[in-house]
Protein backbone atom coordinates (compact mmCIF):
# COMPACT_ATOMS: atom_id res chain seq x y z
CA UNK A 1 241.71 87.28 29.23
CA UNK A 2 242.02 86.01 25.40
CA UNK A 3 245.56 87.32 23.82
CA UNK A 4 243.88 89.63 20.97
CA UNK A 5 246.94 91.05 19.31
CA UNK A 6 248.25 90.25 15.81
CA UNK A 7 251.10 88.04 15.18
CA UNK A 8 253.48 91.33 15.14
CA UNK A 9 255.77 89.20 12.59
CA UNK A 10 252.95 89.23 10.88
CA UNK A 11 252.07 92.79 10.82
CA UNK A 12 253.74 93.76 8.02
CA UNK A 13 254.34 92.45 4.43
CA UNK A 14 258.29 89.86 4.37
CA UNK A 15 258.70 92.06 1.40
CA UNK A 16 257.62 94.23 -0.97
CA UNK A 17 256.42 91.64 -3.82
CA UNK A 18 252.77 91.40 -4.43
CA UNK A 19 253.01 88.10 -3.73
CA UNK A 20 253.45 89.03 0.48
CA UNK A 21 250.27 91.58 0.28
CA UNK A 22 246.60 90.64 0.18
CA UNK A 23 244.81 91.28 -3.16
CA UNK A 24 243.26 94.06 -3.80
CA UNK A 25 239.66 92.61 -4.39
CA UNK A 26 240.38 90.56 -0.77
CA UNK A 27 241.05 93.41 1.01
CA UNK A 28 238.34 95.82 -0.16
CA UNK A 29 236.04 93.01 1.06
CA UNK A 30 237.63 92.35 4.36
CA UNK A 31 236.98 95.72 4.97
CA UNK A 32 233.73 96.17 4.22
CA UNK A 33 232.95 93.45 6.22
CA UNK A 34 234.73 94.88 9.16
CA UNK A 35 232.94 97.75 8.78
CA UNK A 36 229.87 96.04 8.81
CA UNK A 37 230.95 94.52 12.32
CA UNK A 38 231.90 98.21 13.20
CA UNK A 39 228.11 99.18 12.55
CA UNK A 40 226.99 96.00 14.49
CA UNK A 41 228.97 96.61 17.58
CA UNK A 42 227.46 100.18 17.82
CA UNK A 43 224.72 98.96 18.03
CA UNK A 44 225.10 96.49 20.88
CA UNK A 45 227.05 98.97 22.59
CA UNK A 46 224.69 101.59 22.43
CA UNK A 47 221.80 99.19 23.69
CA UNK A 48 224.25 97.77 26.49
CA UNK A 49 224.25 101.52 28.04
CA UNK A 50 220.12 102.16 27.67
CA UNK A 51 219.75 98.75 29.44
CA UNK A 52 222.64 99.80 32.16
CA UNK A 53 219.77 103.22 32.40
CA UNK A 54 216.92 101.60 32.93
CA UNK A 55 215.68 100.89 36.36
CA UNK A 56 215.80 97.30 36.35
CA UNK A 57 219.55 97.07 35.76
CA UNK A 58 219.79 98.31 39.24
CA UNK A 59 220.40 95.00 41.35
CA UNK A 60 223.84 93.60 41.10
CA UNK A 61 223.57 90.91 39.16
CA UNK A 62 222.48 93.08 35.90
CA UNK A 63 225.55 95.28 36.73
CA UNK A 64 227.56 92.39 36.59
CA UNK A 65 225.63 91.21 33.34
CA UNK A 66 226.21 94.61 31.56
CA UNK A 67 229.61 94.60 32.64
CA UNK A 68 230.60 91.61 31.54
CA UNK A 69 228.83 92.80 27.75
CA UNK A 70 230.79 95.89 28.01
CA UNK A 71 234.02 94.48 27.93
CA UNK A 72 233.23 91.51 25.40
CA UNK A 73 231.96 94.00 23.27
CA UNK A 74 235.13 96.31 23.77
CA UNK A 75 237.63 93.37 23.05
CA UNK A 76 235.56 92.65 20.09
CA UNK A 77 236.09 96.30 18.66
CA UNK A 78 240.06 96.24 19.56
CA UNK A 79 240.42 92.99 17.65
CA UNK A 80 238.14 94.80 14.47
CA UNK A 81 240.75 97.72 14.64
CA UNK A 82 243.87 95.04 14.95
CA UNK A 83 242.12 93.72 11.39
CA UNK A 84 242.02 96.85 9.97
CA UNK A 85 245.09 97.70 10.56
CA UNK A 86 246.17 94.68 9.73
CA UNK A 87 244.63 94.75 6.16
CA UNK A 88 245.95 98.36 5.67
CA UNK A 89 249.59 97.05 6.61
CA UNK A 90 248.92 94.15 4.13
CA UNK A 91 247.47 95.54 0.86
């Protein structure tokens, strides 16, 4: 599996200069795009469990398929919340 975590070093601002934090306009955008991403992964996930109802994702190979979505998905979302907090830590 892919190591998702922030640099914890990096976590938090070296000091409390505004030189260390992220500006203002940088951040507001950052986050807005993550919560775009946030909108988009609903989305997936959401379709990812009507396919995993449907009849044809019976056979084990579609289980597998879904599965496999699921957690990609999932890993996706932890590393969006890592950002966030992240950006929140930051600015």
């Amino acid at each position: 599996m892919i190591e998702t975590r922030l640099n914890p070093s990096r976590s938090t601002p070296a000091s409390d200069s505004n030189d260390s934090k992220i500006p203002p306009a940088l951040a507001e955008e950052i986050r807005r795009l993550s919560h775009d991403l946030s909108n988009a992964l609903e989305v997936i996930m959401q379709t990812n469990y009507l396919l995993g109802m449907s009849k044809d994702a019976s056979d084990e190979d579609s289980k597998q398929w879904l599965a496999m979505l699921e957690r990609g998905v999932m890993q996706a979302t932890q590393i969006n919340r890592q950002l966030r907090d992240f950006i929140r830590a930051n600015s």
